[in-house]
PDB file of N, CA and C in Angstrom:
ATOM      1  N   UNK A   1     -25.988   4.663  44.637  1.00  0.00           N
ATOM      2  CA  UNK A   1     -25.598   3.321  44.309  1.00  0.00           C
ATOM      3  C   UNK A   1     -26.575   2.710  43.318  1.00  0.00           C
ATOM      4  N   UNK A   2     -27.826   2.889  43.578  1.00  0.00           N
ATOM      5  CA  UNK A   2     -28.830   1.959  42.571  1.00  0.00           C
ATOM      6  C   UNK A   2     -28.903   3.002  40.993  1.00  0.00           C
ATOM      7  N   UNK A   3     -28.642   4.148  41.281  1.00  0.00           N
ATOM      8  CA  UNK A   3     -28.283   4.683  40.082  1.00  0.00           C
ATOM      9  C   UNK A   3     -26.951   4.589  39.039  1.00  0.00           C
ATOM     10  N   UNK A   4     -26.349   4.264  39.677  1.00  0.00           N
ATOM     11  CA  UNK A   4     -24.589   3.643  39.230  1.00  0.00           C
ATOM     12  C   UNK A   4     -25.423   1.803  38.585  1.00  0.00           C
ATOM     13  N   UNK A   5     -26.292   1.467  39.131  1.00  0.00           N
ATOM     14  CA  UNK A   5     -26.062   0.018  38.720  1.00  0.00           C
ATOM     15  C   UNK A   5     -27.367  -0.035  37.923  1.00  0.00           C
ATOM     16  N   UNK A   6     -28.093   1.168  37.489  1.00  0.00           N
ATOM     17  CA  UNK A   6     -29.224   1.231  36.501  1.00  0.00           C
ATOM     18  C   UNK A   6     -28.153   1.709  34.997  1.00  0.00           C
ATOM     19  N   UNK A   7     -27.287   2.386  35.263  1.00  0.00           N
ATOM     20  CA  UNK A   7     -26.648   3.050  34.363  1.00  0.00           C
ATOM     21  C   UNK A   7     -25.864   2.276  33.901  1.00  0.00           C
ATOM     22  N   UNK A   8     -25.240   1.149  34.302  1.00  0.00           N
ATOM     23  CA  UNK A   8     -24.544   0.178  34.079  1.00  0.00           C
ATOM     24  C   UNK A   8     -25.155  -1.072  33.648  1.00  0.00           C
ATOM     25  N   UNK A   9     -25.974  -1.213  33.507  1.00  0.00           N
ATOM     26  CA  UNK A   9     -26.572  -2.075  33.338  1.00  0.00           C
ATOM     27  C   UNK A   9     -27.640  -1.766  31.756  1.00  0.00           C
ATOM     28  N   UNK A  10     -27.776  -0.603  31.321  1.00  0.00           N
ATOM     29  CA  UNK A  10     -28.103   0.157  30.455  1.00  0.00           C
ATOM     30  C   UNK A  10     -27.052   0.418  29.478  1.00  0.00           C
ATOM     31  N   UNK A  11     -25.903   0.343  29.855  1.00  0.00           N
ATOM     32  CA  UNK A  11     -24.965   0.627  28.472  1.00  0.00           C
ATOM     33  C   UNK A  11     -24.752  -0.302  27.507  1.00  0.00           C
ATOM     34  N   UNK A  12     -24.645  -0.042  26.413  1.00  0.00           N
ATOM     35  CA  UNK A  12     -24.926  -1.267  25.339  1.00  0.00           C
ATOM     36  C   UNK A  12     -23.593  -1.602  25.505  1.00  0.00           C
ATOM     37  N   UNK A  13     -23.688  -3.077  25.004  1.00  0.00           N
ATOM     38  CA  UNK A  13     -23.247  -4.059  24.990  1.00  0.00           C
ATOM     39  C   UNK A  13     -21.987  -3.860  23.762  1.00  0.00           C
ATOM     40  N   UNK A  14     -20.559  -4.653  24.179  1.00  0.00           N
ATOM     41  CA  UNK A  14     -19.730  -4.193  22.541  1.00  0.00           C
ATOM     42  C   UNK A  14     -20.055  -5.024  21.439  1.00  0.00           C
ATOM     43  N   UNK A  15     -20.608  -4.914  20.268  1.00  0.00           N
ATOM     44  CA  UNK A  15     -20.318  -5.699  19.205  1.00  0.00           C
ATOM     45  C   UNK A  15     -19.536  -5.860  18.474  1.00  0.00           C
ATOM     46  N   UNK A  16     -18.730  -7.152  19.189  1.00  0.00           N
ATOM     47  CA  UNK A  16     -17.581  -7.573  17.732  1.00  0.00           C
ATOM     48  C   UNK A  16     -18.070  -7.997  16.516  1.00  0.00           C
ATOM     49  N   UNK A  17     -19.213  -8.137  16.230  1.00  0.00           N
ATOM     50  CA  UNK A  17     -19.355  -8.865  14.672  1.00  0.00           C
ATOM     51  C   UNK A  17     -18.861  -7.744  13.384  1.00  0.00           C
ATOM     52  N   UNK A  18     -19.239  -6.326  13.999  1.00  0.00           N
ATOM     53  CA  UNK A  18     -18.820  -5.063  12.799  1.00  0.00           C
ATOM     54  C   UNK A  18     -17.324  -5.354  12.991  1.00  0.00           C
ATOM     55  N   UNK A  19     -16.997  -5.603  14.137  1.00  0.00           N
ATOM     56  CA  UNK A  19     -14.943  -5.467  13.905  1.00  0.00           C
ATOM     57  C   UNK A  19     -14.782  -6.580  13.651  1.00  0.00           C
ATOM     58  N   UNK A  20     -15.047  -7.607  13.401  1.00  0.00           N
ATOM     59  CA  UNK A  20     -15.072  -9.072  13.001  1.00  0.00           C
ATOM     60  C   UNK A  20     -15.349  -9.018  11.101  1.00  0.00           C
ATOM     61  N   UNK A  21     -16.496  -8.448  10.914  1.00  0.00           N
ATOM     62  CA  UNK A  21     -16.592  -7.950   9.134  1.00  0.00           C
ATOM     63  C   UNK A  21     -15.494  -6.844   8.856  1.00  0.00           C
ATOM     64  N   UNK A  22     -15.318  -5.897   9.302  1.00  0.00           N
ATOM     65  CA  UNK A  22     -14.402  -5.507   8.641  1.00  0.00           C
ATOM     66  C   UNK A  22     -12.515  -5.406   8.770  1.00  0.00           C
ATOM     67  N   UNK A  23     -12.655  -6.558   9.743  1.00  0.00           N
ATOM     68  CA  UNK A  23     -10.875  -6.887   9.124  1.00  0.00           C
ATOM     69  C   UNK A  23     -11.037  -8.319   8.305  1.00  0.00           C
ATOM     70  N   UNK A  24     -12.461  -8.976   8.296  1.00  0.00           N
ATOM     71  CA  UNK A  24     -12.896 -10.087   7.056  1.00  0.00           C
ATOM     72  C   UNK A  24     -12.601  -9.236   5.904  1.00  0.00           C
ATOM     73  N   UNK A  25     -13.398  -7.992   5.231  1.00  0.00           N
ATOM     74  CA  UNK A  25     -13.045  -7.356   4.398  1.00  0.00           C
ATOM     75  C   UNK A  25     -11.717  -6.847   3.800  1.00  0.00           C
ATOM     76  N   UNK A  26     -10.855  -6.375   5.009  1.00  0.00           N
ATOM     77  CA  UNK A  26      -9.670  -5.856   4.639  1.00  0.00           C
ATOM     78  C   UNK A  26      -8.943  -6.870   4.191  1.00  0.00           C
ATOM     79  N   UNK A  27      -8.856  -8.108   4.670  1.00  0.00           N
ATOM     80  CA  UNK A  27      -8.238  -9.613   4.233  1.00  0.00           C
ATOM     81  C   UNK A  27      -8.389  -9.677   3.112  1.00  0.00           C
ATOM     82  N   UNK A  28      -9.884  -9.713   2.706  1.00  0.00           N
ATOM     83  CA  UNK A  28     -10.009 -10.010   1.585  1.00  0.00           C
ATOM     84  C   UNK A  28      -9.388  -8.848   0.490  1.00  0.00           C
ATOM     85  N   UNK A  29      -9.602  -7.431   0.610  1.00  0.00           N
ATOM     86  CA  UNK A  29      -9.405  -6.867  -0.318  1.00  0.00           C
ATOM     87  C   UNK A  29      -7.453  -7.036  -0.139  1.00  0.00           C
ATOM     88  N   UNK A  30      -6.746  -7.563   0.575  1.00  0.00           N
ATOM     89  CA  UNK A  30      -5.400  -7.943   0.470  1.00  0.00           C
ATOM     90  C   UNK A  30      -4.975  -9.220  -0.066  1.00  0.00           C
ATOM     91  N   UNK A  31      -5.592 -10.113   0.185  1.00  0.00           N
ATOM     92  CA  UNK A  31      -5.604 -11.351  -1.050  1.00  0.00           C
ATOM     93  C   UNK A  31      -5.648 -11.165  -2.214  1.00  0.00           C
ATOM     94  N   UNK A  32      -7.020 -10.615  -2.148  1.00  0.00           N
ATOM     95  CA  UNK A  32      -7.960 -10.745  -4.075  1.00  0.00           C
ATOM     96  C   UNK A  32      -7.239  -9.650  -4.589  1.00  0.00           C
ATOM     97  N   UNK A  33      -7.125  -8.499  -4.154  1.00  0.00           N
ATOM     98  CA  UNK A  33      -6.555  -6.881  -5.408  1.00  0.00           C
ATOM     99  C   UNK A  33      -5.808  -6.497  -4.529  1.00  0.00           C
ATOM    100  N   UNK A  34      -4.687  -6.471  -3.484  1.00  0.00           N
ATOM    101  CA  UNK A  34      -3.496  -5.947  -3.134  1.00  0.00           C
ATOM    102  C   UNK A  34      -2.374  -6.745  -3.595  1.00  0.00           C
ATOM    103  N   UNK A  35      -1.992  -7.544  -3.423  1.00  0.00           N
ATOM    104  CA  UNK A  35      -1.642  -8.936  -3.610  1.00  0.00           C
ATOM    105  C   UNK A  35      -1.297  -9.208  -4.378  1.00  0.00           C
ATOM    106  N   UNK A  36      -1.837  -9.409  -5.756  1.00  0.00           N
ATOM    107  CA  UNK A  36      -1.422  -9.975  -6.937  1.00  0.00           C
ATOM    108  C   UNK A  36      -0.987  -8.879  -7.468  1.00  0.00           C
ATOM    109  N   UNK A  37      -1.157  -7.753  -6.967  1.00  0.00           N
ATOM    110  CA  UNK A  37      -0.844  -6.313  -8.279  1.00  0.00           C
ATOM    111  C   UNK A  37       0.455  -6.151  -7.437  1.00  0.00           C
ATOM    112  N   UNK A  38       1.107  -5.997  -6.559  1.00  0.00           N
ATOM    113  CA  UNK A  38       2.070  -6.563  -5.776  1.00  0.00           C
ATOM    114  C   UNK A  38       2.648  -7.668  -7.044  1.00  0.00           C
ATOM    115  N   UNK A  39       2.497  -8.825  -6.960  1.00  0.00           N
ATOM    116  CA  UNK A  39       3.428  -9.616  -7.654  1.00  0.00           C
ATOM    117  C   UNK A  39       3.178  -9.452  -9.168  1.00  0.00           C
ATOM    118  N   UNK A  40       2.743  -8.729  -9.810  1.00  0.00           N
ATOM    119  CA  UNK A  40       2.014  -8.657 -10.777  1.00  0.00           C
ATOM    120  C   UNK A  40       3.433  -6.954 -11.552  1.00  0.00           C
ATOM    121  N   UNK A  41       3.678  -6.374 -10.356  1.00  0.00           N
ATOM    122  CA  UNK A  41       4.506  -5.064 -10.272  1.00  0.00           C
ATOM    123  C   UNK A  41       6.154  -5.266 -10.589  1.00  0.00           C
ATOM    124  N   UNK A  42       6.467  -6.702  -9.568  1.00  0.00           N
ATOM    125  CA  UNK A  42       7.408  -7.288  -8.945  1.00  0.00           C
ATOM    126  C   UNK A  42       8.207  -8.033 -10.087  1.00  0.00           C
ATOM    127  N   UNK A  43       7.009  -8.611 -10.966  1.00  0.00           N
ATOM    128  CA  UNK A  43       7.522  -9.319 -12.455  1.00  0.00           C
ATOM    129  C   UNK A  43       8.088  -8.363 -13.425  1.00  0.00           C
ATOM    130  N   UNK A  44       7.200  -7.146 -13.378  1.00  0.00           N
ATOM    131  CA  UNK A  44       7.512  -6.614 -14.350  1.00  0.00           C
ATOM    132  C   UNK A  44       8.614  -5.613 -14.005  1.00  0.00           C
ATOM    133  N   UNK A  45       8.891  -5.212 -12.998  1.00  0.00           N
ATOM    134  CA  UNK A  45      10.494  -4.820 -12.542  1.00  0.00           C
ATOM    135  C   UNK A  45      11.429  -5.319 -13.008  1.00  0.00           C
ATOM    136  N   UNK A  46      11.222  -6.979 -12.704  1.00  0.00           N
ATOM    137  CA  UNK A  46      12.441  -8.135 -12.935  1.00  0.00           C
ATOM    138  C   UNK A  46      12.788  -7.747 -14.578  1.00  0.00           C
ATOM    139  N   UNK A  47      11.746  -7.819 -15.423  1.00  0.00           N
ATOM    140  CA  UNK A  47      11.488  -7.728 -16.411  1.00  0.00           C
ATOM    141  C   UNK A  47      12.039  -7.002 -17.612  1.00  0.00           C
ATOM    142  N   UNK A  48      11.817  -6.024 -16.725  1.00  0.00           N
ATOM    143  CA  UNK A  48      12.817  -4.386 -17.025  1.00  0.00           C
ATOM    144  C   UNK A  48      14.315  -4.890 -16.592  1.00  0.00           C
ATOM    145  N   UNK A  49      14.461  -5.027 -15.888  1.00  0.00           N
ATOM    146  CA  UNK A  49      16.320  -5.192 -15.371  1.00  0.00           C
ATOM    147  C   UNK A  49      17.037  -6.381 -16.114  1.00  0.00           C
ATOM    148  N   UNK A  50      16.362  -7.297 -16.398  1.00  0.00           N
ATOM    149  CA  UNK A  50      16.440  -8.634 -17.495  1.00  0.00           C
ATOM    150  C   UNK A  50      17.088  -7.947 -18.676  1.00  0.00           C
ATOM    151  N   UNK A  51      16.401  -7.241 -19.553  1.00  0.00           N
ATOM    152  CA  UNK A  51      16.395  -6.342 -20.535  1.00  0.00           C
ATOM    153  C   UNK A  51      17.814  -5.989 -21.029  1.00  0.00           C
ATOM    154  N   UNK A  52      18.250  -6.457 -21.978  1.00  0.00           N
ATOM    155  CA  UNK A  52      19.429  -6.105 -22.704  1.00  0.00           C
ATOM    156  C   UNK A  52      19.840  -5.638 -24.265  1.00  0.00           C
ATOM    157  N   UNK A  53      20.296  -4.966 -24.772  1.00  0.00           N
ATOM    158  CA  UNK A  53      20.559  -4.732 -25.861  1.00  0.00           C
ATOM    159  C   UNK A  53      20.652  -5.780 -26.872  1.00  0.00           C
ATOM    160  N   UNK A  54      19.901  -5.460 -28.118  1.00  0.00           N
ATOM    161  CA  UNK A  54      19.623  -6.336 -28.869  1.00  0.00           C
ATOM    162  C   UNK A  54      18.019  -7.203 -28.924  1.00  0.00           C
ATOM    163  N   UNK A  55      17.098  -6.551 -27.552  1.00  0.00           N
ATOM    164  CA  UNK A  55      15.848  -7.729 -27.105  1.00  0.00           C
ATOM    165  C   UNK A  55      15.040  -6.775 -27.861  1.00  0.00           C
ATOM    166  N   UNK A  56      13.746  -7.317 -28.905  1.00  0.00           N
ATOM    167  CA  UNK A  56      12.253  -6.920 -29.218  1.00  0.00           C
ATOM    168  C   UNK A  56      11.335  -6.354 -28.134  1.00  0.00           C
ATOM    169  N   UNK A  57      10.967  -5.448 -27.948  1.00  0.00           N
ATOM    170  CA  UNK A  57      10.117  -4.635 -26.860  1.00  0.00           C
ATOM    171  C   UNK A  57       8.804  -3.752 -27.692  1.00  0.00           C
ATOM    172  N   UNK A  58       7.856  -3.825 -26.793  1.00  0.00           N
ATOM    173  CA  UNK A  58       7.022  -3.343 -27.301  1.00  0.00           C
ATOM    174  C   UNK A  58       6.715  -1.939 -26.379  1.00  0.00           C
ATOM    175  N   UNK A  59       6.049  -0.963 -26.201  1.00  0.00           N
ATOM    176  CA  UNK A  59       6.224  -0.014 -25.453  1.00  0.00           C
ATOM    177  C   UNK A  59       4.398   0.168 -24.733  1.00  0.00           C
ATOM    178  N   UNK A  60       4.692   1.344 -23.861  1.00  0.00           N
ATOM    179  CA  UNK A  60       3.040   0.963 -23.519  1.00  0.00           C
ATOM    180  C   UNK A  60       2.162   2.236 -24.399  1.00  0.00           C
ATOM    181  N   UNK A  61       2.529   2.594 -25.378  1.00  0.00           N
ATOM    182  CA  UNK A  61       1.757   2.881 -26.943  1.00  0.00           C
ATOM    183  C   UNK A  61       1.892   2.285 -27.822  1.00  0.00           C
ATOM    184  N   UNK A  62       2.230   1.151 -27.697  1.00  0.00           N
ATOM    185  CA  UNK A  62       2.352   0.329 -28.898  1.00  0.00           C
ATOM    186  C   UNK A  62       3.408  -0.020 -29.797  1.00  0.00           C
ATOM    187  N   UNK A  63       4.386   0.783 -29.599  1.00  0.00           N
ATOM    188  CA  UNK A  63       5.444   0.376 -30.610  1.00  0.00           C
ATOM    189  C   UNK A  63       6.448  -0.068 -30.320  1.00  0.00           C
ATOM    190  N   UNK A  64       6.383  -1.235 -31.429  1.00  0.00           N
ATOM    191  CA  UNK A  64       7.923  -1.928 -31.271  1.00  0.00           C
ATOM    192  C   UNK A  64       8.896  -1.787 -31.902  1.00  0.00           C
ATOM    193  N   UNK A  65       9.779  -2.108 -31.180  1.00  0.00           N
ATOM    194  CA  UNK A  65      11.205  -1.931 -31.450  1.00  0.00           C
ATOM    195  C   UNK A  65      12.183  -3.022 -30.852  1.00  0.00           C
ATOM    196  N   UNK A  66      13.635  -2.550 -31.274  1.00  0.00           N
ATOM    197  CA  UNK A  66      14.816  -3.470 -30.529  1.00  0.00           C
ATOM    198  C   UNK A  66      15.452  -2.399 -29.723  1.00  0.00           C
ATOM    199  N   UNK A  67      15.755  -2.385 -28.611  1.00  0.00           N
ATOM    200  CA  UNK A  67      16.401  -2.193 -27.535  1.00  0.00           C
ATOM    201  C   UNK A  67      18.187  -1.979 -28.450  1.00  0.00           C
ATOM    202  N   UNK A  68      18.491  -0.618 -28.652  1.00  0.00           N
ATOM    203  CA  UNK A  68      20.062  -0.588 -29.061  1.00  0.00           C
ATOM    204  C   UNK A  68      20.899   0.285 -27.775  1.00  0.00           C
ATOM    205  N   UNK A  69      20.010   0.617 -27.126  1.00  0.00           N
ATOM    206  CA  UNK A  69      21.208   1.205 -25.892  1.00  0.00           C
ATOM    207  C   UNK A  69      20.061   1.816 -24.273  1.00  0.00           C
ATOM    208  N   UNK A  70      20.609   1.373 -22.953  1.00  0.00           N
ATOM    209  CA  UNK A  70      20.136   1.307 -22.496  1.00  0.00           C
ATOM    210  C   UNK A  70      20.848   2.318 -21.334  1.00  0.00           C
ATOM    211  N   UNK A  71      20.101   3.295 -20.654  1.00  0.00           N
ATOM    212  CA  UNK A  71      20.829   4.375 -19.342  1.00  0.00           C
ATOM    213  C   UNK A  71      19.415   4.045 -18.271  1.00  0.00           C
ATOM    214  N   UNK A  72      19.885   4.504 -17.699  1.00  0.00           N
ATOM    215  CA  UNK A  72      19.692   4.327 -15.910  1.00  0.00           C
ATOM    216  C   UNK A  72      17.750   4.385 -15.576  1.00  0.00           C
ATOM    217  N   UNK A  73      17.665   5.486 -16.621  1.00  0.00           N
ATOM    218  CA  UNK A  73      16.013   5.739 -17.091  1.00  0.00           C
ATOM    219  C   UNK A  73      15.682   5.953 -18.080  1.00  0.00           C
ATOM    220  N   UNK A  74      16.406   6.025 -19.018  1.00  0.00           N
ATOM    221  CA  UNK A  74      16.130   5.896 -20.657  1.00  0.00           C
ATOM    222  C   UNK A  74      16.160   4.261 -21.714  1.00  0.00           C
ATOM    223  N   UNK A  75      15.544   4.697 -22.689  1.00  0.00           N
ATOM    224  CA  UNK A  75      15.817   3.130 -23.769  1.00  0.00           C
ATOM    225  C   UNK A  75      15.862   3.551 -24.897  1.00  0.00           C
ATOM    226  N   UNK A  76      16.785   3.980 -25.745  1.00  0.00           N
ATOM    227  CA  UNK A  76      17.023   4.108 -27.157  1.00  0.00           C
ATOM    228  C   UNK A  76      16.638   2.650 -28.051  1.00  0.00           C
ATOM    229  N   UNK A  77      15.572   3.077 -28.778  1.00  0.00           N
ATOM    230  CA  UNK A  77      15.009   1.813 -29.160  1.00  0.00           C
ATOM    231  C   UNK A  77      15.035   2.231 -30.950  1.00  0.00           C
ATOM    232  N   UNK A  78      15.138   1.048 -31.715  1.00  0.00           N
ATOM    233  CA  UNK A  78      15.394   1.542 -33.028  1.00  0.00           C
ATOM    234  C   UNK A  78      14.123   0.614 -33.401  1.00  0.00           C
ATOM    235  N   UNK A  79      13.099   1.662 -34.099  1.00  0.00           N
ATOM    236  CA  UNK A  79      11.540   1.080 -34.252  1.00  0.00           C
ATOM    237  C   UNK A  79      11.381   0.898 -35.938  1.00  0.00           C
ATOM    238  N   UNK A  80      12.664   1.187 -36.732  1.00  0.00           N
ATOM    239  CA  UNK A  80      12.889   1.243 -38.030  1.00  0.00           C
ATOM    240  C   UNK A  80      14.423   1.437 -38.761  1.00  0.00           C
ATOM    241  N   UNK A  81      15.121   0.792 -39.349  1.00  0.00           N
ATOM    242  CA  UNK A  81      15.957   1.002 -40.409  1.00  0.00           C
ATOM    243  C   UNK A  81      16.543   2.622 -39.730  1.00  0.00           C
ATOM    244  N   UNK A  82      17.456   2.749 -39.250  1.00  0.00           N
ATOM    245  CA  UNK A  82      18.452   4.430 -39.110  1.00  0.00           C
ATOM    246  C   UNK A  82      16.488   4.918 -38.313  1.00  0.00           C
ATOM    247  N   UNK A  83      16.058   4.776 -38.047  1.00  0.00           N
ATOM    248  CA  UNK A  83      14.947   5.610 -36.994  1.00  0.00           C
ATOM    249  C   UNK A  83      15.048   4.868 -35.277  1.00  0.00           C
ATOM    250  N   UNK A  84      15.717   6.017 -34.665  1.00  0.00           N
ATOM    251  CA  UNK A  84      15.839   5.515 -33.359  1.00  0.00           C
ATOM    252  C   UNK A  84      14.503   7.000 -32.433  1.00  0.00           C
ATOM    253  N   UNK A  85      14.487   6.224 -31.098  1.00  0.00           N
ATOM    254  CA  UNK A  85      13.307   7.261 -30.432  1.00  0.00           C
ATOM    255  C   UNK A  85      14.331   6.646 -29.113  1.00  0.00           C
ATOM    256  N   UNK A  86      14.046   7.564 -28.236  1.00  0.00           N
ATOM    257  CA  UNK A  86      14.223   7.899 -27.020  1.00  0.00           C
ATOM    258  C   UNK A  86      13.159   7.385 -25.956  1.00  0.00           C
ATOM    259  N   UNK A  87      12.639   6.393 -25.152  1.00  0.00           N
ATOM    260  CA  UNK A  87      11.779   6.354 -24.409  1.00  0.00           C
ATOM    261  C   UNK A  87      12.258   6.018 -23.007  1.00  0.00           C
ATOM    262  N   UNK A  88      11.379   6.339 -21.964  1.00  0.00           N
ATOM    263  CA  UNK A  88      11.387   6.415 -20.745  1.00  0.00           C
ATOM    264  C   UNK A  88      11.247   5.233 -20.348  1.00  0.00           C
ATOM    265  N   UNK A  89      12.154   4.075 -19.486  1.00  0.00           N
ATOM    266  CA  UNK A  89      12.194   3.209 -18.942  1.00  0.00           C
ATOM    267  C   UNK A  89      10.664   2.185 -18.378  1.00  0.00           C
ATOM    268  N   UNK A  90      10.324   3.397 -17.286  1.00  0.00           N
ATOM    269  CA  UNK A  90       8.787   2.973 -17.101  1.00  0.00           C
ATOM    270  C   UNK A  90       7.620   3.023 -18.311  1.00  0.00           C
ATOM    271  N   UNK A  91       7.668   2.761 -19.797  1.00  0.00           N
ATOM    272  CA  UNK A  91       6.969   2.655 -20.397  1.00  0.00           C
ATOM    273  C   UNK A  91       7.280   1.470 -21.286  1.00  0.00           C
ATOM    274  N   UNK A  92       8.529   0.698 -20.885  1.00  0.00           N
ATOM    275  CA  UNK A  92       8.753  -0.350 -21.882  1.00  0.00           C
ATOM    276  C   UNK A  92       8.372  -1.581 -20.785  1.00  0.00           C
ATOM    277  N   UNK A  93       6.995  -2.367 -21.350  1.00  0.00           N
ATOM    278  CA  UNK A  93       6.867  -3.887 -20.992  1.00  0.00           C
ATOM    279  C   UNK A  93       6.782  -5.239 -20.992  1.00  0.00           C
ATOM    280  N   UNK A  94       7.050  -5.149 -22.038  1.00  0.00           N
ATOM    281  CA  UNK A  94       7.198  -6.518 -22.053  1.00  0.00           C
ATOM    282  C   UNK A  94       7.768  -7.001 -23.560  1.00  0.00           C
ATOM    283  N   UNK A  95       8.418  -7.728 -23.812  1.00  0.00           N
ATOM    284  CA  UNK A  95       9.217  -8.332 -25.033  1.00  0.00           C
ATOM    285  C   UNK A  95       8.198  -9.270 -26.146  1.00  0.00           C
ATOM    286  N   UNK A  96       8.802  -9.038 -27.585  1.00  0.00           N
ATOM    287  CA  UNK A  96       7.627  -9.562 -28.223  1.00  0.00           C
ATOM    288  C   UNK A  96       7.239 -11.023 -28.044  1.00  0.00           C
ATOM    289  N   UNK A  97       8.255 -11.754 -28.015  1.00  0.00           N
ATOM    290  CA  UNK A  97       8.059 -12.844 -27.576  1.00  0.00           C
ATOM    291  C   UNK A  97       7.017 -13.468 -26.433  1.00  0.00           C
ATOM    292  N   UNK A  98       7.161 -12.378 -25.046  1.00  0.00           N
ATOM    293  CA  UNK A  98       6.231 -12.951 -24.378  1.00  0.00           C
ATOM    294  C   UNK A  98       4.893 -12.539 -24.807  1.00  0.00           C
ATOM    295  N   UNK A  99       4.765 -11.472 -24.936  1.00  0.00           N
ATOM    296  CA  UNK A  99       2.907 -10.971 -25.489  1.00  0.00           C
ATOM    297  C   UNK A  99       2.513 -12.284 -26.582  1.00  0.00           C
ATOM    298  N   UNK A 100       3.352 -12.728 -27.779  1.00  0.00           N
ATOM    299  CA  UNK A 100       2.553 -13.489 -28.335  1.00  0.00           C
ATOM    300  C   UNK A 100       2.222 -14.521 -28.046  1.00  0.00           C
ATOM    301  N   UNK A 101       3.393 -14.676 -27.131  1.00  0.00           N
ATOM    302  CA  UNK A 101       3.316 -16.644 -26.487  1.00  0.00           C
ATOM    303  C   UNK A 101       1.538 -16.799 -25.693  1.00  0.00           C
ATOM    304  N   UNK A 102       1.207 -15.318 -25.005  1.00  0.00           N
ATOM    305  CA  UNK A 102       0.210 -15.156 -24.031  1.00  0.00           C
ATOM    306  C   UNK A 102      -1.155 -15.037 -24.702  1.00  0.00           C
TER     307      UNK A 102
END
């Protein structure tokens, strides 16, 4: 018995302050950088589906063009006079209009 209540009396104690800092941390890293890249993703989806034939687009190498025909994951974009290119959906972001307004 007095060995049961030396041994018990000897076991450390729980500290919540480490589980207290790190779901403080996880909060935070879900506010500050989960969060906005989340709505930040969400715009530029909309963005893409907005997108219609005839709109100024710029691509994510740089070149612009007008949007002349649009499939499911492709963008036939005409970046010159009779010069059309073929690009992949996920690389067109944003319209010229908004980059310069920004």
């Amino acid at each position: 018995m007095d060995l049961l209540y030396i041994i018990l009396q000897a076991a450390p104690k729980q500290d919540w302050s480490f589980i207290y800092m790190m779901v403080a941390i996880v909060a935070i890293f879900y506010f500050f950088i989960i969060r906005p890249q989340q709505k930040k993703q969400k715009e530029i989806k909309q963005a893409r589906e907005s997108m219609k034939v005839g709109d100024s687009v710029v691509t994510s190498g740089g070149i612009y063009g007008k949007i002349k025909e649009i499939t499911d994951r492709h963008i036939i974009l005409e970046i010159a006079d009779g010069v059309k290119i073929k690009v992949d959906k996920s690389c067109v972001f944003a319209t010229i209009d908004d980059t310069q307004a920004k």
